[in-house]
N, C-alpha and C. Protein backbone atom coordinates (compact mmCIF):
# COMPACT_ATOMS: atom_id res chain seq x y z
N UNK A 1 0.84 -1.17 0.00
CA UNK A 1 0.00 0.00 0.00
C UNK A 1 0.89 1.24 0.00
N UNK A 2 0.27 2.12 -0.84
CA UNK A 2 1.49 3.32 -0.87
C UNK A 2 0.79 4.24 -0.10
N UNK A 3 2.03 5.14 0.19
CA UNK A 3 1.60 6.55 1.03
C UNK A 3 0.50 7.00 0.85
N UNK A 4 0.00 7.23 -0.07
CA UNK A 4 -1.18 7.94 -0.76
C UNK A 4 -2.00 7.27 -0.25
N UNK A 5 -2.52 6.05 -0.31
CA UNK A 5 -3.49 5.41 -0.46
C UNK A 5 -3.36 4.61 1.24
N UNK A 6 -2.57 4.44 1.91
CA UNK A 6 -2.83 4.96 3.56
C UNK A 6 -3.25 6.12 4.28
N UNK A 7 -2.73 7.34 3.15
CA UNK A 7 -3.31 8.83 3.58
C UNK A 7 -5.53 9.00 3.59
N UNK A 8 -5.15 7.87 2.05
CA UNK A 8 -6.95 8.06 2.04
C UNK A 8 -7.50 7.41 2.93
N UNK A 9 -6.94 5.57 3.34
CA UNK A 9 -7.51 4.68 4.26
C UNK A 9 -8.01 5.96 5.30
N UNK A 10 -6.93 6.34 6.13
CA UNK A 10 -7.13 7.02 7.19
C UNK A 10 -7.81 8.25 7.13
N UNK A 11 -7.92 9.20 5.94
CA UNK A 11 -9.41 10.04 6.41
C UNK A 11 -10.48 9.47 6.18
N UNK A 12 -10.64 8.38 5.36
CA UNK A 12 -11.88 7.55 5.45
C UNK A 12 -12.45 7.26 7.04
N UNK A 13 -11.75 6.49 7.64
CA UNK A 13 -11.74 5.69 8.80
C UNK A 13 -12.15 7.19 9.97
N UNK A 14 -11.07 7.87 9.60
CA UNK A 14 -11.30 9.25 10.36
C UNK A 14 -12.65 9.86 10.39
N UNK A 15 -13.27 10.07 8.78
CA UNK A 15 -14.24 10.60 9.20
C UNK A 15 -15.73 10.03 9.26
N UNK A 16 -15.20 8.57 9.37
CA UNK A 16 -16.67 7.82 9.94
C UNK A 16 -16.27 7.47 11.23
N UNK A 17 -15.32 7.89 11.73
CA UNK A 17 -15.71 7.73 13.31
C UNK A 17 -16.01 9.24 13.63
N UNK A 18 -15.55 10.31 12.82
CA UNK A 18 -16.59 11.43 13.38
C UNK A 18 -17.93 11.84 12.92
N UNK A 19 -18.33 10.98 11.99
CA UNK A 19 -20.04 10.78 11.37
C UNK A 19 -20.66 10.23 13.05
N UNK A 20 -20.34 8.65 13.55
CA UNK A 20 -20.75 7.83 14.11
C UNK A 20 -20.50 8.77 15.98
N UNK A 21 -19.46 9.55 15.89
CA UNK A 21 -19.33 10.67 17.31
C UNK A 21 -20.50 11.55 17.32
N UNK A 22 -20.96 12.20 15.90
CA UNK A 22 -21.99 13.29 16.16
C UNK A 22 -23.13 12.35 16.21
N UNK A 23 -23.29 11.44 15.04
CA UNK A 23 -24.61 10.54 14.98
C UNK A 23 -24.90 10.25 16.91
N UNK A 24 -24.26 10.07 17.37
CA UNK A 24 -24.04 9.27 18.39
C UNK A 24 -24.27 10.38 19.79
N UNK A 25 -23.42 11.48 19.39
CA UNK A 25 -23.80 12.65 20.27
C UNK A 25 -22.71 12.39 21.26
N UNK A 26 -21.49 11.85 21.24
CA UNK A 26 -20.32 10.96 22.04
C UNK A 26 -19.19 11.79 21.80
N UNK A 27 -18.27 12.32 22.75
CA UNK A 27 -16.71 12.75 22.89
C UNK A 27 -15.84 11.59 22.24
N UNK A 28 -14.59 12.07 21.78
CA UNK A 28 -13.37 11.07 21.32
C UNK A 28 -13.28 10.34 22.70
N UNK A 29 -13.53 10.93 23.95
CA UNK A 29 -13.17 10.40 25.08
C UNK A 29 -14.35 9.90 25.77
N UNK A 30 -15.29 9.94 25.10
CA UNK A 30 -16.57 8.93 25.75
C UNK A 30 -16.20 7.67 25.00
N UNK A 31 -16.23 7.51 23.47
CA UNK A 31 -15.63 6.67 22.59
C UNK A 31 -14.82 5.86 23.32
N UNK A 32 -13.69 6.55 24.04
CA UNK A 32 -12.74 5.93 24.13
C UNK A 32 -13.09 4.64 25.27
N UNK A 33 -13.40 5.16 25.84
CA UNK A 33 -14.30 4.83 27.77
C UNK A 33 -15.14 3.40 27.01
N UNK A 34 -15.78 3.83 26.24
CA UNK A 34 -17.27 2.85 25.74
C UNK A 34 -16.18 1.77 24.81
N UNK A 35 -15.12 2.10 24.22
CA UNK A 35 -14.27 1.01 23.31
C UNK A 35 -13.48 -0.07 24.41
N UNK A 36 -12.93 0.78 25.72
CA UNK A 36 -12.02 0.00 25.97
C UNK A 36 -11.08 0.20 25.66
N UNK A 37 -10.31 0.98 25.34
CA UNK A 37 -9.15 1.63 24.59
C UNK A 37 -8.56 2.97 25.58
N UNK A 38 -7.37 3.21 24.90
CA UNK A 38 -6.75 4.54 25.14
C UNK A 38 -7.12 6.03 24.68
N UNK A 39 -7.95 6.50 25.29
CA UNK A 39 -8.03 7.85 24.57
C UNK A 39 -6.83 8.60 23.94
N UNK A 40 -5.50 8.25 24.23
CA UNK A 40 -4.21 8.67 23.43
C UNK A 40 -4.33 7.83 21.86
N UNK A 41 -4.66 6.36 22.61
CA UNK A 41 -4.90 5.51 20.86
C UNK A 41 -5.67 5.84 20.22
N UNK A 42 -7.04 6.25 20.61
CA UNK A 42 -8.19 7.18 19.62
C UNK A 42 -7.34 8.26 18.74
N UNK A 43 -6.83 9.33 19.60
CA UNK A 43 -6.38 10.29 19.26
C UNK A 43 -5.34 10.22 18.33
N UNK A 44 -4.66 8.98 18.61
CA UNK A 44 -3.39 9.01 17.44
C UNK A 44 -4.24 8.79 16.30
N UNK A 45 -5.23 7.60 16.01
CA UNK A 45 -5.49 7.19 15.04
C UNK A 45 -6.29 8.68 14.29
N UNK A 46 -6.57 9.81 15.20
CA UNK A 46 -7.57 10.72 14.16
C UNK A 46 -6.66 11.69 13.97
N UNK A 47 -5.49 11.92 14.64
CA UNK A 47 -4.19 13.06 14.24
C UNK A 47 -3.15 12.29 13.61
N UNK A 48 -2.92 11.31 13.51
CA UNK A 48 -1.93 10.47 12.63
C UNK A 48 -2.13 10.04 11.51
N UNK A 49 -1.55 9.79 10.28
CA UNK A 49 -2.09 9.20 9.35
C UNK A 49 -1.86 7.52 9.31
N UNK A 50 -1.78 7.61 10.39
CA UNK A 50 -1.91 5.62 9.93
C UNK A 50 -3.01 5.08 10.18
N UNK A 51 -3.28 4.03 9.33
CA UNK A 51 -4.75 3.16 9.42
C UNK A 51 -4.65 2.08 10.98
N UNK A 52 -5.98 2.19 11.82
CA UNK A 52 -5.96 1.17 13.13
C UNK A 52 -6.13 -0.43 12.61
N UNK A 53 -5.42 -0.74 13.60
CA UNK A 53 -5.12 -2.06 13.43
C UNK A 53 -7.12 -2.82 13.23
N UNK A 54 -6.96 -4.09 13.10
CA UNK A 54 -8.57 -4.45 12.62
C UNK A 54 -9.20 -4.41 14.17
N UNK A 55 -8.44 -5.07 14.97
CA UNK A 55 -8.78 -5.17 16.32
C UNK A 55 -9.08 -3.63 17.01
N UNK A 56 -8.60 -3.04 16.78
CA UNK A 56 -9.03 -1.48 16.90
C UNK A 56 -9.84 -1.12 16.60
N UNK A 57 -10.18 -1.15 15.37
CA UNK A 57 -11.50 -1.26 14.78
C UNK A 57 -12.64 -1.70 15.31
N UNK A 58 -12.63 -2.74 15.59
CA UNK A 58 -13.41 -3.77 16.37
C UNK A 58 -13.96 -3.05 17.55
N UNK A 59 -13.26 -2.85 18.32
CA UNK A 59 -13.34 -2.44 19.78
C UNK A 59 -13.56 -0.92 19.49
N UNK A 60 -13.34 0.05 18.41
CA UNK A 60 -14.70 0.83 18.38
C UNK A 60 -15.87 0.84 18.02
N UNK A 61 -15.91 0.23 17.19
CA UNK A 61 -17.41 -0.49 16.73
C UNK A 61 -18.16 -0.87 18.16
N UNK A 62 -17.37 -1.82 18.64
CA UNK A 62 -18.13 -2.30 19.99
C UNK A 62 -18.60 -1.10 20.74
N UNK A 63 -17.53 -0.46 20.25
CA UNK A 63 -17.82 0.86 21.68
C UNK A 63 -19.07 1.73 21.25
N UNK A 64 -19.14 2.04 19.83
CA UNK A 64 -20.54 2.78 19.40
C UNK A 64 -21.59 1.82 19.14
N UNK A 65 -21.47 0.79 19.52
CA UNK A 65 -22.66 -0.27 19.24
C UNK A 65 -23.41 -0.30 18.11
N UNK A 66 -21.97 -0.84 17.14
CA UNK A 66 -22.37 -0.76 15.54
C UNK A 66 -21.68 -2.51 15.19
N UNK A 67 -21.71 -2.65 13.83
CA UNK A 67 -21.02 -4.02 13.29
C UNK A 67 -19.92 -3.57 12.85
N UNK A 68 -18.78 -4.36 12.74
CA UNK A 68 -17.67 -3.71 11.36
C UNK A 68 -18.45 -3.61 10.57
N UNK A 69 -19.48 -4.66 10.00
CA UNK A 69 -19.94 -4.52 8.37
C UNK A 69 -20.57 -2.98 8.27
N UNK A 70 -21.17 -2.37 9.71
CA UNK A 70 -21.66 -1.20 9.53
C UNK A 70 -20.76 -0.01 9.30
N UNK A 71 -19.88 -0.08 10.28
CA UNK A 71 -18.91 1.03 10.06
C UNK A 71 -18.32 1.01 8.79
N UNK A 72 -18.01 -0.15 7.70
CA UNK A 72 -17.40 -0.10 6.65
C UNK A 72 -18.47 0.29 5.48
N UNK A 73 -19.90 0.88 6.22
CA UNK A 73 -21.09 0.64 4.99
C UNK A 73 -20.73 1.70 4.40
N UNK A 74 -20.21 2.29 3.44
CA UNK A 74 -19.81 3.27 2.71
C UNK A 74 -19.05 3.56 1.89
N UNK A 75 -19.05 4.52 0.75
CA UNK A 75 -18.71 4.34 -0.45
C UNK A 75 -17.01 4.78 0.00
N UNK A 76 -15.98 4.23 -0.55
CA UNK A 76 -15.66 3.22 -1.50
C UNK A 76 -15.62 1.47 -1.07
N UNK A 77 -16.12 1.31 0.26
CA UNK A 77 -16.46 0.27 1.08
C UNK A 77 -17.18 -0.73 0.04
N UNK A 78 -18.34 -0.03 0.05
CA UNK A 78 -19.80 -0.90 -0.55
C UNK A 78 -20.47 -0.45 -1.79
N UNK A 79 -19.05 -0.77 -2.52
CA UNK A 79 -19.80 -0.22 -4.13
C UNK A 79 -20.85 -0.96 -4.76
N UNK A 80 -21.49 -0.53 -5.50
CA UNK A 80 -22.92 -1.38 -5.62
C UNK A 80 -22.62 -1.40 -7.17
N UNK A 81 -23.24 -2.55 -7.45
CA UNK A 81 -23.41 -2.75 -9.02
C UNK A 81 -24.76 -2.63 -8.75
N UNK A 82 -25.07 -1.38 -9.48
CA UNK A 82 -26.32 -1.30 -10.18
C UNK A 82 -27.24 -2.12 -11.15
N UNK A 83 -26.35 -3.57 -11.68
CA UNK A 83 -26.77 -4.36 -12.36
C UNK A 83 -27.92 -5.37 -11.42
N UNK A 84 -27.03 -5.86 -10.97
CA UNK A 84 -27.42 -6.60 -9.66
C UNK A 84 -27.72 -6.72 -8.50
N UNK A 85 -27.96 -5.65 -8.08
CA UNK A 85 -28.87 -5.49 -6.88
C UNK A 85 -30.58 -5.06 -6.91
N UNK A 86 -30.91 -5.58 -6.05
CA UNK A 86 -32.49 -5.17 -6.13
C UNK A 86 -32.51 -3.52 -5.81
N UNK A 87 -33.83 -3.26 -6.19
CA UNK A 87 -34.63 -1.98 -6.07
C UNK A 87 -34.30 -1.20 -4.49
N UNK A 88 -35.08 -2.45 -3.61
CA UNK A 88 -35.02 -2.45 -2.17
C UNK A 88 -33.48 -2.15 -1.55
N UNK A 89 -32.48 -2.36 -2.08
CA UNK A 89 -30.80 -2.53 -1.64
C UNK A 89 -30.51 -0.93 -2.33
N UNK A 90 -30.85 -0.64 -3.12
CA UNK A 90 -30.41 0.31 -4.13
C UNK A 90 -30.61 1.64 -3.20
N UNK A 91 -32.53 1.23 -2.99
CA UNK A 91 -33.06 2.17 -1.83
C UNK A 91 -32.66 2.64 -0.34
N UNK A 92 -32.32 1.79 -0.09
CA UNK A 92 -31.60 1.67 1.05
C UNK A 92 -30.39 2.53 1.44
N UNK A 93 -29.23 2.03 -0.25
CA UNK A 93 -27.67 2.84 0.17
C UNK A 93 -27.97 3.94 -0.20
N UNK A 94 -28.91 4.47 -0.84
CA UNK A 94 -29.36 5.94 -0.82
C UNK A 94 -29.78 6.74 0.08
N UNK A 95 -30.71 6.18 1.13
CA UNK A 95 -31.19 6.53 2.24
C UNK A 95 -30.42 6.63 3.00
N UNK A 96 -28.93 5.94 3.09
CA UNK A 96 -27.70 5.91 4.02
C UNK A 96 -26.74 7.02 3.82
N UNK A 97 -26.53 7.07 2.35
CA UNK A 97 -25.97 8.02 1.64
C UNK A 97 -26.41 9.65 2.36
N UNK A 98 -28.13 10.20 1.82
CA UNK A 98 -28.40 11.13 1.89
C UNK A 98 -27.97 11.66 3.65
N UNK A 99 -28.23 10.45 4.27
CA UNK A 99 -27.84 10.92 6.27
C UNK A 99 -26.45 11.32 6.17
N UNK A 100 -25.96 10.32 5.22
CA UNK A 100 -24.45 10.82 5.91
C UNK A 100 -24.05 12.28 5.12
N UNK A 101 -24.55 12.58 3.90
CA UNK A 101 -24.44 13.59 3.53
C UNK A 101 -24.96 15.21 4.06
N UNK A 102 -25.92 14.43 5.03
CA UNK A 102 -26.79 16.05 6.09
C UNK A 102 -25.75 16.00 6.84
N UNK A 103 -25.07 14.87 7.06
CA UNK A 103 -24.16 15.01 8.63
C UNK A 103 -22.65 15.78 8.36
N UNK A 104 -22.40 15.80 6.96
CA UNK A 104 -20.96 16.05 6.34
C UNK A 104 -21.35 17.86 6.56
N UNK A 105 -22.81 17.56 5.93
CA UNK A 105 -22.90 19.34 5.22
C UNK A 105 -22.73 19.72 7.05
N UNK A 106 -23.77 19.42 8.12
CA UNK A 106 -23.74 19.87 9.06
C UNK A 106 -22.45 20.04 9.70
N UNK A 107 -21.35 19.48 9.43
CA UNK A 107 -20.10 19.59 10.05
C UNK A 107 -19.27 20.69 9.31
N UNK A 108 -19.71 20.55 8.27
CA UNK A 108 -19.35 21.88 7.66
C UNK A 108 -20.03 23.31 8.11
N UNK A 109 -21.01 23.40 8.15
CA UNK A 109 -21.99 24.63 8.72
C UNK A 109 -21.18 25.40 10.29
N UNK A 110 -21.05 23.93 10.99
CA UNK A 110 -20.26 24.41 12.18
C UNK A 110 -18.85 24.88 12.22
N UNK A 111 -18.32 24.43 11.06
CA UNK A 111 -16.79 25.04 11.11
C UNK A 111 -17.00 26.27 10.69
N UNK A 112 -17.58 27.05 10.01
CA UNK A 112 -17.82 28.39 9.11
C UNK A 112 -17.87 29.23 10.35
């Protein structure tokens, strides 16, 4: 994996654990408390560019009381062939899509 493409892993990862902090209404350091983890290890993983180990992963998931499969539900995660998926599935990553997109714009609104 090259530089680049650890730089993207990690704002990916980065900013669905701060989708799943506001969704959630949770501190990096409530997170941390509810994972089981180091609030220094949270923190590296969202000021550092390196990707968390899977087990890290894990144990935040646990901590926001989500699945991996959930935390990874997102595009470039869960690309969809439009060929082959039903109506109902199609509907769905759209409906997932549009939330996470109120939640992006809203994080934007607050930095301004």
């Amino acid at each position: 994996m090259s530089n680049t493409e650890k730089t993207n892993e990690h704002e990916l990862i980065k900013d669905r654990i701060y989708y799943y902090l506001e969704k959630k209404d949770i501190t990096i350091n409530r997170l941390a408390q509810l994972s089981n983890i180091r609030q220094s290890t949270l923190s590296s993983i969202i000021n550092r560019q390196g990707v968390p180990r899977v087990d890290t992963i894990h144990q935040i998931c646990r901590g926001l009381n989500i699945t991996v499969k959930e935390f990874f539900d997102f595009p470039p995660y869960n690309k969809i062939d439009l060929d082959t998926n039903s109506e109902e599935e199609l509907m769905n990553y759209l409906e997932t899509v549009s939330e996470e997109l109120r939640t992006i714009q809203e994080r934007i609104k607050q930095k301004k």
